[in-house]
C-alpha atoms as a PDB file:
ATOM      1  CA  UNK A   1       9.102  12.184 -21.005  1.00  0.00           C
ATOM      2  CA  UNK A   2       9.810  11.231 -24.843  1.00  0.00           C
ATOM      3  CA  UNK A   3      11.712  10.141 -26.907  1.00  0.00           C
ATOM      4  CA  UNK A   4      13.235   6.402 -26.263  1.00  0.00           C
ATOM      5  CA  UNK A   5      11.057   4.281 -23.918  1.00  0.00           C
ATOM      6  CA  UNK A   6      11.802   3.828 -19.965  1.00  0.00           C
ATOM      7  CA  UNK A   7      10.492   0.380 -20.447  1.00  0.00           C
ATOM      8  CA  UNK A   8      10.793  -2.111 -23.393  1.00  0.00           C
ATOM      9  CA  UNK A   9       6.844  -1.824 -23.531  1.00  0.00           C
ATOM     10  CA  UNK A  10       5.562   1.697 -25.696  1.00  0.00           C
ATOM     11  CA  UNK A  11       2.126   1.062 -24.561  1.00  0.00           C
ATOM     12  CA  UNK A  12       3.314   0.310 -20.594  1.00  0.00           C
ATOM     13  CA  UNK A  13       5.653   3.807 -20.936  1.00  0.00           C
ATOM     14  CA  UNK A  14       2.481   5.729 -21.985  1.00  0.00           C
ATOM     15  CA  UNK A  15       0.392   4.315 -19.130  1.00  0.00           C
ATOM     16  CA  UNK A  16       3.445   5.571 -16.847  1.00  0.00           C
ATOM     17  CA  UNK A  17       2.858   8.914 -17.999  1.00  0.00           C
ATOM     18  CA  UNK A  18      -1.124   8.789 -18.198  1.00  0.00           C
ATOM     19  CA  UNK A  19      -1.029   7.887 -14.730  1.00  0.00           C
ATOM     20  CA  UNK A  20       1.345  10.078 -12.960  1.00  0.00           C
ATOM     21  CA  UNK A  21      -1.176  12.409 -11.657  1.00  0.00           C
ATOM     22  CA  UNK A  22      -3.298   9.289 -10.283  1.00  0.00           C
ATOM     23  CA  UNK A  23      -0.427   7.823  -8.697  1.00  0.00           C
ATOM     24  CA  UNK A  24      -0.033  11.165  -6.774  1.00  0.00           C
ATOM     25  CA  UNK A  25      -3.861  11.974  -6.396  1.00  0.00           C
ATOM     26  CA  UNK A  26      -4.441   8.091  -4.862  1.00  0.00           C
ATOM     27  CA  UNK A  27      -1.420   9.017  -2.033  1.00  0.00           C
ATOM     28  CA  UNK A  28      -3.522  12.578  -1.425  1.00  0.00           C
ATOM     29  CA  UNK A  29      -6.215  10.672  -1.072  1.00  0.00           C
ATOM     30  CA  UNK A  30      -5.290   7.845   1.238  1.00  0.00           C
ATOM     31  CA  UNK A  31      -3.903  10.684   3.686  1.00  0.00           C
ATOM     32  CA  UNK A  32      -7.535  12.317   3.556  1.00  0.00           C
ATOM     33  CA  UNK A  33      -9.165   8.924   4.424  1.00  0.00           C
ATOM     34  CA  UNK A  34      -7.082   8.370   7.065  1.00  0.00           C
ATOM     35  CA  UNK A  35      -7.555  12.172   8.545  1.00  0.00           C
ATOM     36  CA  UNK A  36     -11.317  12.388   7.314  1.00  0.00           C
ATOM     37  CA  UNK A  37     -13.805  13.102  10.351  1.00  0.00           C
ATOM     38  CA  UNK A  38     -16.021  10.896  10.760  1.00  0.00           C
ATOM     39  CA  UNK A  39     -18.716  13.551  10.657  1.00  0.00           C
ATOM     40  CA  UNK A  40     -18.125  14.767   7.474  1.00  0.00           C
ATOM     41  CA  UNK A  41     -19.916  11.597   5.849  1.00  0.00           C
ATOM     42  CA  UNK A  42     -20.280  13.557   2.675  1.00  0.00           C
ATOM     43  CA  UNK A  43     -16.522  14.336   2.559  1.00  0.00           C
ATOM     44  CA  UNK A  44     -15.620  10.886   3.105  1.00  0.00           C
ATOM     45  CA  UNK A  45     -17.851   9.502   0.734  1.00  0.00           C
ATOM     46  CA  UNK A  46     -16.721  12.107  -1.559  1.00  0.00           C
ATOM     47  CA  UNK A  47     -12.660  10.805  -1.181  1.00  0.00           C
ATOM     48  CA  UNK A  48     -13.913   6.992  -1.415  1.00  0.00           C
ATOM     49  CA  UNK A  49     -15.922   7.619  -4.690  1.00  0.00           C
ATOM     50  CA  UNK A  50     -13.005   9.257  -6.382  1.00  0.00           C
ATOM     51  CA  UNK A  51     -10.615   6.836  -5.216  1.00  0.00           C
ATOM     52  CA  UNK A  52     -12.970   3.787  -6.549  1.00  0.00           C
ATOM     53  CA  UNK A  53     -12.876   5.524  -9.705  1.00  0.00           C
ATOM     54  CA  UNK A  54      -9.067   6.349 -10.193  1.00  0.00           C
ATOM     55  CA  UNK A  55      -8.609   2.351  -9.124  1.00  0.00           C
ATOM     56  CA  UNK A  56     -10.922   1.303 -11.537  1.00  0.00           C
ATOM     57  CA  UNK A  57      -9.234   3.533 -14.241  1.00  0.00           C
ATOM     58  CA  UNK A  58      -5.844   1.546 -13.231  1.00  0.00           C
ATOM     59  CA  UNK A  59      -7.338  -1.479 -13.289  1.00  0.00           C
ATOM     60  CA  UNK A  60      -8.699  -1.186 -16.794  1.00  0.00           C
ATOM     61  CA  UNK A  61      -5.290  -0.370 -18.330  1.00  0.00           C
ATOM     62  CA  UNK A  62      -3.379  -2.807 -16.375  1.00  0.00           C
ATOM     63  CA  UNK A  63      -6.198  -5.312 -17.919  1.00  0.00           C
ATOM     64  CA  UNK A  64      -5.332  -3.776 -21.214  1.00  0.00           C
ATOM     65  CA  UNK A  65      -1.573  -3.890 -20.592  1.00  0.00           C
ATOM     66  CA  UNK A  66      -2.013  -7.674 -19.530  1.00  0.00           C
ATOM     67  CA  UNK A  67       0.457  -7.155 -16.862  1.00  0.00           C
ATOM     68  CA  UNK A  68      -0.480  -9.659 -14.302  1.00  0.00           C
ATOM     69  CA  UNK A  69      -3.632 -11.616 -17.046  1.00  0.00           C
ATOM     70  CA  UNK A  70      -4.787 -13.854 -13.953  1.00  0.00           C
ATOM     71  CA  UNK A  71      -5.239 -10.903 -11.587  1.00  0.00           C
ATOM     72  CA  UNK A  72      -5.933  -7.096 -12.965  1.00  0.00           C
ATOM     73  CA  UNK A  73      -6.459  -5.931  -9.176  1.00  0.00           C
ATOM     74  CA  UNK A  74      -2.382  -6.987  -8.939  1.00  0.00           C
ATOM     75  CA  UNK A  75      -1.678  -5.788 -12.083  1.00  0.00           C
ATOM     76  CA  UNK A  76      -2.942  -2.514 -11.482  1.00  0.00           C
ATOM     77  CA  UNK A  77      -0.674  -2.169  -8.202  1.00  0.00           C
ATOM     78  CA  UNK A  78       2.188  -2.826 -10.549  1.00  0.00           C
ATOM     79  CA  UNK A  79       1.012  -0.216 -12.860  1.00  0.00           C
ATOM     80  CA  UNK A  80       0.944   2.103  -9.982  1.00  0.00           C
ATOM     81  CA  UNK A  81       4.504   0.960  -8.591  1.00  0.00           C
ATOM     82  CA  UNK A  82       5.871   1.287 -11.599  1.00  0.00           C
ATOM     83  CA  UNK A  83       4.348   4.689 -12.539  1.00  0.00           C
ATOM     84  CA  UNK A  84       5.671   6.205  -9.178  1.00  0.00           C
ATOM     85  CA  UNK A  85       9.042   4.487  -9.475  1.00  0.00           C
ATOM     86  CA  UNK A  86       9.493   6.124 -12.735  1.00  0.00           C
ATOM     87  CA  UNK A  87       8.884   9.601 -11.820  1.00  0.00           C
ATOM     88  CA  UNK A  88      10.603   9.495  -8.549  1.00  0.00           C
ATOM     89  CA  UNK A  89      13.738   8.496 -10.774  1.00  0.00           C
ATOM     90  CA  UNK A  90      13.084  11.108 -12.903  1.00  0.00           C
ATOM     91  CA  UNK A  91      12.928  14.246 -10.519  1.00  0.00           C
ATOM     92  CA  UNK A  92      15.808  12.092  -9.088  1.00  0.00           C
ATOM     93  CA  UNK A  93      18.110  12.351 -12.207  1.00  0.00           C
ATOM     94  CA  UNK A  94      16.515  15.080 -14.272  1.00  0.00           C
ATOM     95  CA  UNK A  95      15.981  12.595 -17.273  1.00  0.00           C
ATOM     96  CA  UNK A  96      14.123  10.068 -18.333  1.00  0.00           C
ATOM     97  CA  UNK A  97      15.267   6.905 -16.567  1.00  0.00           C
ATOM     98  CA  UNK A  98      16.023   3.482 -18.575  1.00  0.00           C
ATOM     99  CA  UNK A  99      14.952   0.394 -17.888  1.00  0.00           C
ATOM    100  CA  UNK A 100      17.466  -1.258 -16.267  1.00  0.00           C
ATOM    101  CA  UNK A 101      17.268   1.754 -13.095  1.00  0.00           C
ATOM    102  CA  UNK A 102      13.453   1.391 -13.199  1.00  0.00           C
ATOM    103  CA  UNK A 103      14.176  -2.734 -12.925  1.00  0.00           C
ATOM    104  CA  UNK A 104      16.665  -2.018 -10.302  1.00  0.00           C
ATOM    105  CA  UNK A 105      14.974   0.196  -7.736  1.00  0.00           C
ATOM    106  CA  UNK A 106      12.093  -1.885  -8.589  1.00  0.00           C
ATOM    107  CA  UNK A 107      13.345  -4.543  -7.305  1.00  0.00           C
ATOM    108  CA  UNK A 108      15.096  -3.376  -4.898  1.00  0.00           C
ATOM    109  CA  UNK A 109      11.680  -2.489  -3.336  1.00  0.00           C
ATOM    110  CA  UNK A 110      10.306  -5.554  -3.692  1.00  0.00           C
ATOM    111  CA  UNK A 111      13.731  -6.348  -1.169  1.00  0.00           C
ATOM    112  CA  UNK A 112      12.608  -4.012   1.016  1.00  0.00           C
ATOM    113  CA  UNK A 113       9.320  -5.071   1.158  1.00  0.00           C
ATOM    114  CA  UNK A 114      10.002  -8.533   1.939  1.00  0.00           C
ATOM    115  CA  UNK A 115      11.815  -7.710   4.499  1.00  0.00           C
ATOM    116  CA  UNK A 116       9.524  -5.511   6.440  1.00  0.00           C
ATOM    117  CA  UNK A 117       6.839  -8.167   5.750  1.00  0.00           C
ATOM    118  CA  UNK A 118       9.028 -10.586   7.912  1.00  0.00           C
ATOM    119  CA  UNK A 119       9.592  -8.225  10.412  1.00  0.00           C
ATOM    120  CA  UNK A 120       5.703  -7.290  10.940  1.00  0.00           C
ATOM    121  CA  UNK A 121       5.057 -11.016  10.808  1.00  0.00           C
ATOM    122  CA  UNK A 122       7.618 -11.112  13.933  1.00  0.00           C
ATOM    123  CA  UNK A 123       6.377  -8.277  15.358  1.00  0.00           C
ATOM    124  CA  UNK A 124       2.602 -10.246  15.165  1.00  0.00           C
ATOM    125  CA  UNK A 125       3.668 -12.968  16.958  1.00  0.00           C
ATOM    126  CA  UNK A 126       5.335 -10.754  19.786  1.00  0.00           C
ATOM    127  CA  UNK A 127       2.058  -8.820  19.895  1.00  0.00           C
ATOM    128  CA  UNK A 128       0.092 -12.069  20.001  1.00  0.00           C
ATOM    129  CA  UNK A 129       2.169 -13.433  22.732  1.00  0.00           C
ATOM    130  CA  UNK A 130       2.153 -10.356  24.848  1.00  0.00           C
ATOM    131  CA  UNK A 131      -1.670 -10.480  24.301  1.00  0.00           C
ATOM    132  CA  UNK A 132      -2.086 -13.784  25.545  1.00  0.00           C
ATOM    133  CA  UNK A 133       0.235 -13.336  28.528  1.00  0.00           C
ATOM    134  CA  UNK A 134      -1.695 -10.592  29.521  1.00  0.00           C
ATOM    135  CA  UNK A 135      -4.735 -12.047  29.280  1.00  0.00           C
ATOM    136  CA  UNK A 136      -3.302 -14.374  31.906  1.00  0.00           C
ATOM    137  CA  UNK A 137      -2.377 -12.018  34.054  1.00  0.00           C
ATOM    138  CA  UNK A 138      -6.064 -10.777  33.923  1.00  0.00           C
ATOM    139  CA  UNK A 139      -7.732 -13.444  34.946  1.00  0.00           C
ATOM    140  CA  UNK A 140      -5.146 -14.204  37.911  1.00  0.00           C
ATOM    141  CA  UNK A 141      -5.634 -11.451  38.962  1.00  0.00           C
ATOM    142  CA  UNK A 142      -9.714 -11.559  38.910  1.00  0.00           C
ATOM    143  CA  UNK A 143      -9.708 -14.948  40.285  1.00  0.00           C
ATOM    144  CA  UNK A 144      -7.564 -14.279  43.317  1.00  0.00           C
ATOM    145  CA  UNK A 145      -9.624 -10.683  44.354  1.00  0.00           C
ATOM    146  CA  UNK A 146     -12.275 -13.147  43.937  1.00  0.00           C
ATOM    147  CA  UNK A 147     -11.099 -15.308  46.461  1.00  0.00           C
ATOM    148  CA  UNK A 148      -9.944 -13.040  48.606  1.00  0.00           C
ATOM    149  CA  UNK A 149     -13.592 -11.086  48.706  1.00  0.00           C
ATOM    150  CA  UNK A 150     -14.868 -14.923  49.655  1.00  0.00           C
ATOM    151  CA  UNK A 151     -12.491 -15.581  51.671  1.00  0.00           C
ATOM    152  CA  UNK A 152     -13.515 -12.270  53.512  1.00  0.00           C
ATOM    153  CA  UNK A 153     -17.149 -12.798  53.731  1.00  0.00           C
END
């Protein structure tokens, strides 16, 4: 991707394309952690190790970039969002995209996100309540055999 800049920022549009293969490689990764046997220590190990280092990588430029000053861990999410947003729209439109369509689905991701973070924080407190109702139920239910094995004796 050259020529003019998919952001405003030449140094942020070269980090996009330094880190499209870590963007990918992190996904790969998380799926392997989440698949990894827990007896292949070594493997696992292996997967956390690289993924500590491609993080750390990311968190250095986004440092450098100063995209979020106060917190590089953020900053190097954003660097990562960004990086994937720009390369989906890319194989999307078979050209470099500009910034206003990498603010846009940006954005409208953040939308999405929000969203979904309202509805998991709903779906908490169902699962909370539903917990504690069935807790309940347990100990009804072990307090009256209990008084009905007494009550039997």
């Amino acid at each position: 991707m050259t020529g003019p800049g998919m952001t405003h920022d030449p140094d942020l549009d070269s980090a996009i394309t330094e880190f499209r293969y870590v963007a990918q490689r992190l996904r790969t990764l998380d799926q392997q952690m989440l698949t990894a046997a827990v007896d292949r220590y070594k493997h696992f190990a292996a997967i956390k190790h690289e993924r500590a280092e491609l993080w750390a990588n990311l968190r250095g430029k986004a440092e450098k970039l100063q995209l979020v000053p106060e917190d590089h861990h953020l900053g190097a999410r954003a660097l990562l969002l960004v990086t994937e947003v720009a390369w989906i729209l890319h194989a999307r439109n078979r050209r470099k995209p500009t910034p206003a369509m990498i603010k846009a689905m940006v954005r409208d991701m953040g939308e999405l996100a929000k969203r979904d973070r309202v509805e998991a924080e709903a779906d908490k407190v169902e699962t909370e309540f539903r917990m504690r109702t069935l807790a309940v139920r347990v100990s009804a239910a072990q307090a009256i055999t209990r008084h009905i094995d007494l009550s039997a004796a």
